[in-house]
Protein backbone atom coordinates (compact mmCIF):
# COMPACT_ATOMS: atom_id res chain seq x y z
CA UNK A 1 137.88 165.58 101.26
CA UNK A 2 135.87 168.35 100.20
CA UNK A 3 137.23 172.26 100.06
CA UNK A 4 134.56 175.17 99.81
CA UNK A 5 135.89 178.92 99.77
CA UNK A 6 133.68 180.77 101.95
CA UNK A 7 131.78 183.78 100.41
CA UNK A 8 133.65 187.11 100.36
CA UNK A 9 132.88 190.39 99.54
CA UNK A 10 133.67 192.33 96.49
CA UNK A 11 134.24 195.03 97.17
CA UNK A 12 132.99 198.09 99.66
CA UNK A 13 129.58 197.64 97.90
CA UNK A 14 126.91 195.43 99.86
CA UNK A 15 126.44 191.91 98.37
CA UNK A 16 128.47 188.18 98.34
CA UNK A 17 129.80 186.44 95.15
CA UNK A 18 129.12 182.93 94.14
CA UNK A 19 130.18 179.75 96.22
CA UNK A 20 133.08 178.94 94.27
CA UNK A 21 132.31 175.24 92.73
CA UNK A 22 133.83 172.08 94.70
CA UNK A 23 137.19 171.09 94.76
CA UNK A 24 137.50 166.70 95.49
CA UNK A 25 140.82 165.54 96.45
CA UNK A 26 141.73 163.10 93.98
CA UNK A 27 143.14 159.89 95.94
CA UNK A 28 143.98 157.31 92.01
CA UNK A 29 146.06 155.62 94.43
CA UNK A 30 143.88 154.43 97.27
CA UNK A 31 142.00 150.99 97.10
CA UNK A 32 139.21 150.68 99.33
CA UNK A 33 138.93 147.10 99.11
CA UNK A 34 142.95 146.76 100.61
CA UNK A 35 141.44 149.11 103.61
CA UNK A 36 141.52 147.60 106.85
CA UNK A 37 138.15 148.01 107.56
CA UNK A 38 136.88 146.14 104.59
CA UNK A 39 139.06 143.30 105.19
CA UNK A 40 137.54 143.11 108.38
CA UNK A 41 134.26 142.64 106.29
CA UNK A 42 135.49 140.18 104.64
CA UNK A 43 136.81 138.39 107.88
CA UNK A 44 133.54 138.61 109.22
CA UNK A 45 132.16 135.85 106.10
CA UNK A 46 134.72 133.27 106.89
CA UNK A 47 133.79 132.96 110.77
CA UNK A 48 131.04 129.90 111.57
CA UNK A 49 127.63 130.92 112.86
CA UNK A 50 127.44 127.04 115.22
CA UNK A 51 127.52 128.61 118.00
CA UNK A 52 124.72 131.64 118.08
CA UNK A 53 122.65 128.60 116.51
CA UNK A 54 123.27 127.09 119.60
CA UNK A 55 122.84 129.18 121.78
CA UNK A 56 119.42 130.60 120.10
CA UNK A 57 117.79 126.79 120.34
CA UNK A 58 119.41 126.28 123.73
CA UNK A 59 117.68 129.94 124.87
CA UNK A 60 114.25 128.63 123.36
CA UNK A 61 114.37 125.15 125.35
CA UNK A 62 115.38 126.74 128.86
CA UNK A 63 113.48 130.14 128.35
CA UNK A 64 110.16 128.49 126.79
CA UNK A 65 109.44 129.92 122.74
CA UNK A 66 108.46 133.32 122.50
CA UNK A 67 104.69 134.36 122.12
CA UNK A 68 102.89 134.00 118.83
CA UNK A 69 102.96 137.71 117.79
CA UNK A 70 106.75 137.43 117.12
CA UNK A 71 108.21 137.25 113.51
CA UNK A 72 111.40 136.55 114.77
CA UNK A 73 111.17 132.95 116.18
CA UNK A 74 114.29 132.93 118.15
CA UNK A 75 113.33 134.90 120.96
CA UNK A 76 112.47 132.69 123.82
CA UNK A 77 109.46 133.83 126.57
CA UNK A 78 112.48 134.70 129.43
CA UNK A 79 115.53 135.97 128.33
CA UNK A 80 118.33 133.66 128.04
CA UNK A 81 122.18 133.84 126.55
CA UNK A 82 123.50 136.89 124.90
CA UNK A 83 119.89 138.78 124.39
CA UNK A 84 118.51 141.67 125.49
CA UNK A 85 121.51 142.96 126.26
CA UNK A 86 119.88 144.69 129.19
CA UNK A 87 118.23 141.90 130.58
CA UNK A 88 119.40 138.72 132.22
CA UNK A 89 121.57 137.80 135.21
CA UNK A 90 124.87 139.73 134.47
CA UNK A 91 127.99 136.58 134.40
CA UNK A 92 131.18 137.85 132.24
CA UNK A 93 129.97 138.65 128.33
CA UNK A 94 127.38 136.16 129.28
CA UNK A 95 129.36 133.49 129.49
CA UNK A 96 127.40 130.11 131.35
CA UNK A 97 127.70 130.58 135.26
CA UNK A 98 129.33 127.28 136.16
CA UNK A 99 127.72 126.18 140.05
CA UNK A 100 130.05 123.36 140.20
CA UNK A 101 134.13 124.87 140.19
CA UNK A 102 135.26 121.43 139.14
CA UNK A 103 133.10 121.90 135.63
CA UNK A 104 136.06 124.74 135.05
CA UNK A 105 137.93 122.06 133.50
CA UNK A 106 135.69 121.98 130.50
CA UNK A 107 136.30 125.02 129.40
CA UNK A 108 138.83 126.89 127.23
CA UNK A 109 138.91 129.90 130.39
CA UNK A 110 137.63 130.82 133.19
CA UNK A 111 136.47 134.16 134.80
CA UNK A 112 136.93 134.10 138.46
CA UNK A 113 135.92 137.72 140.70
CA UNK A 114 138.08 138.92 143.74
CA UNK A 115 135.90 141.09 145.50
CA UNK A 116 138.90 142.36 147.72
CA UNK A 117 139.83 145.73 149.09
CA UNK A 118 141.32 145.76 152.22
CA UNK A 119 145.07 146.54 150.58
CA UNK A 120 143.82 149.31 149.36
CA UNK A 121 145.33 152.66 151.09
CA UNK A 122 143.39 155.42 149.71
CA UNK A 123 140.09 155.38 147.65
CA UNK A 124 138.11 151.81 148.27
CA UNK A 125 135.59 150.41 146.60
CA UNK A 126 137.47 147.65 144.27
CA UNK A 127 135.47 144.82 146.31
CA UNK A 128 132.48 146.31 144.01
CA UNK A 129 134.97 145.28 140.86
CA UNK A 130 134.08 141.88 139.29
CA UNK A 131 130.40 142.59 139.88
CA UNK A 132 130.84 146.49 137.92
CA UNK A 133 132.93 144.56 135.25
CA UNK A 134 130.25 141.59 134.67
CA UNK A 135 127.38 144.02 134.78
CA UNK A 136 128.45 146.62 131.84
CA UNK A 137 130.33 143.48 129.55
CA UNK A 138 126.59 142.50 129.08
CA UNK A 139 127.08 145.61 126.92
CA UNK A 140 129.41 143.85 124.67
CA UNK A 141 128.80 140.80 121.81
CA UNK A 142 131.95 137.75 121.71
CA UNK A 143 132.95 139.00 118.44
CA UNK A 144 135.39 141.78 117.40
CA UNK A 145 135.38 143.55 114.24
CA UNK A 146 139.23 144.49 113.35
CA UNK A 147 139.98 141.37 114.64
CA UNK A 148 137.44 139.19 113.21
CA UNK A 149 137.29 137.19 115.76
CA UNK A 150 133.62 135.52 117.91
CA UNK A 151 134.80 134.03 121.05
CA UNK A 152 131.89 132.41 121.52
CA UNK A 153 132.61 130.59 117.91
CA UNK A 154 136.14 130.29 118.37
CA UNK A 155 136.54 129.03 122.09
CA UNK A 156 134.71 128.57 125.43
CA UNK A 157 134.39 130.51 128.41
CA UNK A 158 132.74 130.57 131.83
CA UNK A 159 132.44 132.62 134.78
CA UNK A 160 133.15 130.54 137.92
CA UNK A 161 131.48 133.53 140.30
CA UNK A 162 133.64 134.79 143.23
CA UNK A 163 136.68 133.67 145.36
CA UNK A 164 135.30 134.30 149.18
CA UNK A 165 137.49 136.63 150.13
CA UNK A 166 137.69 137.55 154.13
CA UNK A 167 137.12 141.80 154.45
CA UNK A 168 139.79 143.18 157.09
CA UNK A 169 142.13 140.19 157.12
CA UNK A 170 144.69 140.15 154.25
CA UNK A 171 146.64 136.72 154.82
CA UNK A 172 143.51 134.64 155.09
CA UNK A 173 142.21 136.49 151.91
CA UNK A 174 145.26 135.57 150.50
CA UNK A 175 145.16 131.96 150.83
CA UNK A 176 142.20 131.96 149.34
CA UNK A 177 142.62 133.58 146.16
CA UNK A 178 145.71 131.51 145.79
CA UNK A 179 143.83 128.35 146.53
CA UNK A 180 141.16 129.22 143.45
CA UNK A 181 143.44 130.54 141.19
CA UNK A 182 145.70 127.47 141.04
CA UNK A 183 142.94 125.06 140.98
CA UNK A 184 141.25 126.92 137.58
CA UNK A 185 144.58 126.70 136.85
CA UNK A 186 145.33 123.07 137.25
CA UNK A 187 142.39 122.60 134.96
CA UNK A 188 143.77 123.53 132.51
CA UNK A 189 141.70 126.65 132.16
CA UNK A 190 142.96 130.02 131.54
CA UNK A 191 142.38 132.15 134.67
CA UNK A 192 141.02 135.62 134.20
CA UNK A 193 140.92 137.74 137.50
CA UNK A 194 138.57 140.51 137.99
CA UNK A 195 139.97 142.47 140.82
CA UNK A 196 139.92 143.62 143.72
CA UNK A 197 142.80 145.99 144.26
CA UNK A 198 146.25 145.27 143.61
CA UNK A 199 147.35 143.53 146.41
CA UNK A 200 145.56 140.23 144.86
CA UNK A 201 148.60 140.15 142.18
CA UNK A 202 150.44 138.39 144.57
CA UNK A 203 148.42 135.47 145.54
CA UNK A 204 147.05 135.64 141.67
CA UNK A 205 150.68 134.88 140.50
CA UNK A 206 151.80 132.47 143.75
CA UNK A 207 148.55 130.44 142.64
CA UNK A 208 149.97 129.82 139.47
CA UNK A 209 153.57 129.51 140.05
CA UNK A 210 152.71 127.16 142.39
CA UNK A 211 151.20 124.52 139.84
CA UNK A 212 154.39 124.67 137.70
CA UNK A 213 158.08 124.09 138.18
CA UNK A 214 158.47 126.23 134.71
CA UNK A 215 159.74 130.45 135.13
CA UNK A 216 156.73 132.62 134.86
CA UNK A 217 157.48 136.24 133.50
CA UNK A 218 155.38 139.01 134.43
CA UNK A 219 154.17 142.30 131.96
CA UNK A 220 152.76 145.04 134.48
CA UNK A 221 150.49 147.62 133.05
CA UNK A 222 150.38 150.79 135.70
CA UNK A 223 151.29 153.95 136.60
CA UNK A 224 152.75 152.84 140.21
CA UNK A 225 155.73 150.71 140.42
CA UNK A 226 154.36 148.13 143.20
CA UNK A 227 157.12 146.52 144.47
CA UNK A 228 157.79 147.55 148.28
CA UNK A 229 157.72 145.17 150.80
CA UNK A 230 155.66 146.53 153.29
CA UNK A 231 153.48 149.93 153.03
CA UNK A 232 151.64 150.68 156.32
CA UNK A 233 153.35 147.39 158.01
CA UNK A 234 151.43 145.12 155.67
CA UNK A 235 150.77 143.82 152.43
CA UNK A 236 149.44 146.33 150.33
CA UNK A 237 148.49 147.05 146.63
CA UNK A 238 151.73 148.55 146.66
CA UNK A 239 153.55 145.39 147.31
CA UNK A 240 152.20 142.80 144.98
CA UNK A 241 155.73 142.35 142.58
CA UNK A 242 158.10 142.32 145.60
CA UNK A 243 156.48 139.06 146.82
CA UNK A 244 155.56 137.96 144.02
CA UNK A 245 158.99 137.75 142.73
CA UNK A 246 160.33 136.07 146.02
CA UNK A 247 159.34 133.44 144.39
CA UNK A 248 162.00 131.27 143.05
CA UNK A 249 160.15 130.80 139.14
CA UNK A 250 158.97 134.32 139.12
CA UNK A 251 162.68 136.54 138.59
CA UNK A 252 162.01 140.14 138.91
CA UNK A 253 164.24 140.48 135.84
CA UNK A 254 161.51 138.83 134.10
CA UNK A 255 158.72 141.86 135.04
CA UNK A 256 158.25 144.58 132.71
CA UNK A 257 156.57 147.49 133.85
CA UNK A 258 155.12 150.01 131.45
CA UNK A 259 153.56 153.07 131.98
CA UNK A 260 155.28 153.91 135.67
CA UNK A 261 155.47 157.62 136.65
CA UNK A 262 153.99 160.76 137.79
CA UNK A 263 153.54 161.70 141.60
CA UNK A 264 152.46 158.41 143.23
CA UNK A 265 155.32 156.30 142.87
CA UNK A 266 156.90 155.80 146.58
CA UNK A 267 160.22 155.75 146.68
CA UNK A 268 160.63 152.84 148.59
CA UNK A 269 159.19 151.16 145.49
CA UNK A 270 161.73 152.82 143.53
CA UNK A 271 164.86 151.36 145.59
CA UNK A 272 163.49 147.88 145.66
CA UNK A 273 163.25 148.06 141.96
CA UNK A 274 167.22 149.47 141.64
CA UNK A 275 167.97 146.08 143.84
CA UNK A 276 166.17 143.61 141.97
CA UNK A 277 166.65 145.20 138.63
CA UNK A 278 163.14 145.04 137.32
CA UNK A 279 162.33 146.75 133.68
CA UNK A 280 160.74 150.14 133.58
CA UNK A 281 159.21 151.95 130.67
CA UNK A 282 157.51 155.29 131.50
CA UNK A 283 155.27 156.89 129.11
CA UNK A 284 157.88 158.89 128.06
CA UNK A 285 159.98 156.03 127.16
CA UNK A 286 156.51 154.73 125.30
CA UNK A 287 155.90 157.75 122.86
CA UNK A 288 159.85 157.52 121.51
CA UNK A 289 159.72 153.80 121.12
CA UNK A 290 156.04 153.59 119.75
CA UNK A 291 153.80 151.24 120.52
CA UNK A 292 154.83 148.25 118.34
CA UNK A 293 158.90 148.65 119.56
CA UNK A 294 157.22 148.99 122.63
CA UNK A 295 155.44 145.45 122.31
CA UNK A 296 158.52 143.89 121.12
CA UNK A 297 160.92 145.18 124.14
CA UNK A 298 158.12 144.20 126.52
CA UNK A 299 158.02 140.70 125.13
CA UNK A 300 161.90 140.18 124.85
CA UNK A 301 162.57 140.86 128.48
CA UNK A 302 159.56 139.17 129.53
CA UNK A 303 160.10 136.09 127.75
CA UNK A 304 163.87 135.53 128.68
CA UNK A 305 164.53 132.74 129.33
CA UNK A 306 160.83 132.29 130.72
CA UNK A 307 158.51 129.36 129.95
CA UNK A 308 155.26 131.69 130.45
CA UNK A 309 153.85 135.48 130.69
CA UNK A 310 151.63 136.29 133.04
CA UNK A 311 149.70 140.37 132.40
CA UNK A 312 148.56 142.25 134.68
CA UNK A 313 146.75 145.42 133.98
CA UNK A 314 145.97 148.07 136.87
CA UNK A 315 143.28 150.79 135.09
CA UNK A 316 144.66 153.43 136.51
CA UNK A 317 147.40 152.83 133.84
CA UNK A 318 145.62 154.71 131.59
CA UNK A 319 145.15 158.35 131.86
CA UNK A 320 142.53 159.40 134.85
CA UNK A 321 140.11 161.37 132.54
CA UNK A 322 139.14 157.79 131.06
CA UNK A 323 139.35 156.05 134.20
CA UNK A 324 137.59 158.23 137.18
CA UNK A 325 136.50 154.51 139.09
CA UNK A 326 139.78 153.93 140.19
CA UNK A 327 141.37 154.15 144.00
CA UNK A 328 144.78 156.29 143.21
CA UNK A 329 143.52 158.08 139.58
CA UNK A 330 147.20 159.74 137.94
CA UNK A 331 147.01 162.22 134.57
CA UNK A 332 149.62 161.53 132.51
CA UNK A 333 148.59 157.78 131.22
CA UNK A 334 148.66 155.92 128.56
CA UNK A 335 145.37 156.55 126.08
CA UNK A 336 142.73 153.39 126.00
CA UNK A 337 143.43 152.68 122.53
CA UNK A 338 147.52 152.90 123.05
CA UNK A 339 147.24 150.81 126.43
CA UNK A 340 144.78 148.03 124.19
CA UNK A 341 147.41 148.30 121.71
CA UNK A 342 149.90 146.89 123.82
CA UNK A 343 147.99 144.73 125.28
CA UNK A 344 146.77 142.77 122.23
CA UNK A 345 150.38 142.68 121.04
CA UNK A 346 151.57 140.94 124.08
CA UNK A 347 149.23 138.89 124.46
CA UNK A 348 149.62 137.11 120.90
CA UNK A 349 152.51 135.52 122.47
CA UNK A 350 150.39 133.57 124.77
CA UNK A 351 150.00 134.05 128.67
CA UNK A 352 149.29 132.28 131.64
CA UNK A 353 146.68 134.43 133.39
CA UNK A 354 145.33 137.68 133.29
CA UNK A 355 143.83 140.39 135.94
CA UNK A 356 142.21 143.17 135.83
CA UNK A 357 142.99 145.54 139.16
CA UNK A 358 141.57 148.71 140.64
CA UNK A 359 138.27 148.87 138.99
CA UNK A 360 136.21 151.09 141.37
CA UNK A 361 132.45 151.50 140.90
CA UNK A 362 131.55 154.03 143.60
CA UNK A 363 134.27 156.24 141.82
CA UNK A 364 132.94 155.61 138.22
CA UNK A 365 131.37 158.00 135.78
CA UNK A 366 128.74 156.21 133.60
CA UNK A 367 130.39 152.39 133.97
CA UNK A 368 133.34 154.13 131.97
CA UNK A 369 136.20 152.17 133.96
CA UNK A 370 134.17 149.01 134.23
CA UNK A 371 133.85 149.20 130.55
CA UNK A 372 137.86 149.48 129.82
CA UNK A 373 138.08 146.03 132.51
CA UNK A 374 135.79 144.66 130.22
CA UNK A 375 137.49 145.55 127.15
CA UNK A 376 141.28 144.53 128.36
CA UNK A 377 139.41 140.72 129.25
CA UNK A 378 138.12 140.75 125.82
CA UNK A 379 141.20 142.02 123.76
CA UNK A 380 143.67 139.28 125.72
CA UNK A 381 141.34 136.52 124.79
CA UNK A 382 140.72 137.76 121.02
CA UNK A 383 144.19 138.51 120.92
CA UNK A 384 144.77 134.90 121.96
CA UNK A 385 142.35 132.95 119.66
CA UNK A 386 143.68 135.42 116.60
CA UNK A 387 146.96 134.06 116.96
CA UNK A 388 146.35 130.44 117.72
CA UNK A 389 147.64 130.74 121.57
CA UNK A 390 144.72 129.75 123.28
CA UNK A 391 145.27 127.28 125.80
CA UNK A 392 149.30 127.21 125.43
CA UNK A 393 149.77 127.52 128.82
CA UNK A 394 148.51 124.25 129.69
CA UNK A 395 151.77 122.68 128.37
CA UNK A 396 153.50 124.31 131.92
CA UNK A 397 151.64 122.59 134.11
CA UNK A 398 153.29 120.31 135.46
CA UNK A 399 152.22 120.19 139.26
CA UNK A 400 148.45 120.40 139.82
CA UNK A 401 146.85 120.78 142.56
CA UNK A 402 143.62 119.15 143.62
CA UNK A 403 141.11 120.19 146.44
């Protein structure tokens, strides 16, 4: 750091003295080269460049070489793959669109939209999700820096477009989120779910649990505890854990909740939580532990006696002036960079499936809340591949479906 005394007077007679000369901090004990940030340099040397080679001759053959004026050889006549970044038909980070669902199978994960909002009760607009999600991740590259990781090195991903959901009718929505969940699933592939509103977290999870006789635990990322049975006689994104966990592999003393309170947290919610004994950390409870306890404890209760973790991660989780796209914004949140703390430490552990909830684009600000969907998708699966955990979950399957 550098210190400067400002100039001062002398005395009562016009005039300033001298800048007094610089004062450096002395630091003999700091190493730049042990810094995390130049260890991520270093990281960055060790990963393969295959796959951007690929993908640069596979962009030339479908999008016809570039005109003769270019230096740079790579670029193909119509855009194809990761570049321009604001160009292109918009699937997740880019990722191949795969036409034929069965193809899911080939792949490491799959990114599947529910374009549902009819449990929401306040603000809608989450329907508009997956497609405000896919459209700003064409703002991100596959690889991370602190991680030094390149998903697009290090594993493979798709976007199998859309589950057909059915606007107004809840069950029949249902079914059918459930039915494409557990057959990416059954794959083998690791489902990520762009929501939608809340109310998909039960079919997500019953689409899953279905496909194994193995206990699934469940990590819940919100502000609002979700787990009434009923809220305006049906279903609702406040209900999603209290069916979910009628399940018999899916214990509610397996679910972990972090990051419930403030003023939107029905009481009715509350009591069903007292009966089934569910695990609640409020932000409060966060800040004392800090973030890494707070990984552990997560984990621990999660994993009891589990065979599999399942997250789910609600945006409005994190504190509303980051998240304005959302359909019941609370102050009070977690920060982004504490919630994607968390999140990458849980997810080292392996998981089973991931969404992404409440996204809301006619609510954003500048594709700020579609950005942090983005971001929690991406720091689950670099989290995963960091830690050798991709593709664990196929080892619970153990009764696939087939359509």
């Amino acid at each position: 750091m550098i210190f400067t005394n400002a100039p001062t007077r002398r005395s009562h007679r016009a005039g300033l003295r001298e800048n007094a000369p610089c004062v450096r901090a002395h630091h003999p004990d700091f190493n730049a080269r042990e810094s995390l940030g130049w260890k991520a340099v270093e990281a960055e040397g060790r990963l393969s460049e295959d796959g951007w080679r690929r993908e640069q001759q596979w962009a030339l053959d479908m999008g016809l070489p570039g005109a003769d004026c270019l230096d740079d050889k790579t670029i193909p006549t119509f855009a194809r793959g990761e570049l321009p970044h604001f160009a292109g038909i918009n699937t997740f980070l880019k990722a191949p669109y795969v036409e034929n669902v069965r193809d899911v199978a080939k792949y490491d994960a799959a990114v599947l939209g529910i374009p549902f909002d009819s449990g929401t009760t306040y603000r809608p607009g989450t329907r508009f999700g997956p497609h405000g999600i896919r459209r700003i991740s064409a703002l991100y590259t596959p690889y991370n820096y602190e991680l030094g990781v390149d998903l697009r090195e290090q594993m493979t991903l798709c976007d199998a477009g859309d589950v057909f959901t059915i606007p107004a009718n809840l069950e029949k929505s249902f079914d059918q989120i459930t039915r494409g969940v557990s057959h990416v699933f059954s794959s083998g592939a690791l489902p990520i779910m762009l929501g939608g509103d809340h109310s998909i977290g039960f079919p997500c999870v019953r689409g899953i649990a279905q496909c194994t006789s193995k206990r699934i635990g469940i990590i819940h990322f919100d502000r609002h505890i979700d787990i009434q049975e009923k809220d305006l006689d049906e279903r609702m994104h406040a209900t999603p854990w209290y069916w979910a966990t009628e399940m018999d592999n899916v214990p509610a003393t397996n679910l972990v909740q972090l990051g419930i309170g403030g003023w939107q947290v029905p009481r009715a919610g509350v009591k069903e939580a007292r009966k089934r004994q569910t695990n609640v950390l409020t932000i409060d409870d966060i800040e004392k532990l800090g973030l890494e306890k707070t990984a552990e404890i997560a984990l621990e209760l999660a994993w009891k006696d589990a065979d599999a973790v399942y997250i789910s991660f609600d945006v409005d989780s994190v504190d509303c002036g980051f998240v304005p796209g959302t359909g019941w914004p609370e102050p009070g949140g977690f920060l982004p960079r504490e919630a994607l703390k968390i999140l990458g430490l849980v997810a080292a552990e392996g998981i089973c499936g991931l969404e992404v909830v409440e996204v809301s684009p006619p609510y954003d600000t500048s594709d700020i809340t579609a950005l942090l969907g983005t971001r929690v998708a991406v720091e689950v699966l670099g989290s995963l591949v960091a830690h050798g955990k991709m593709g664990a979950h196929k080892s619970i399957i153990d009764k696939p479906v087939s359509y």
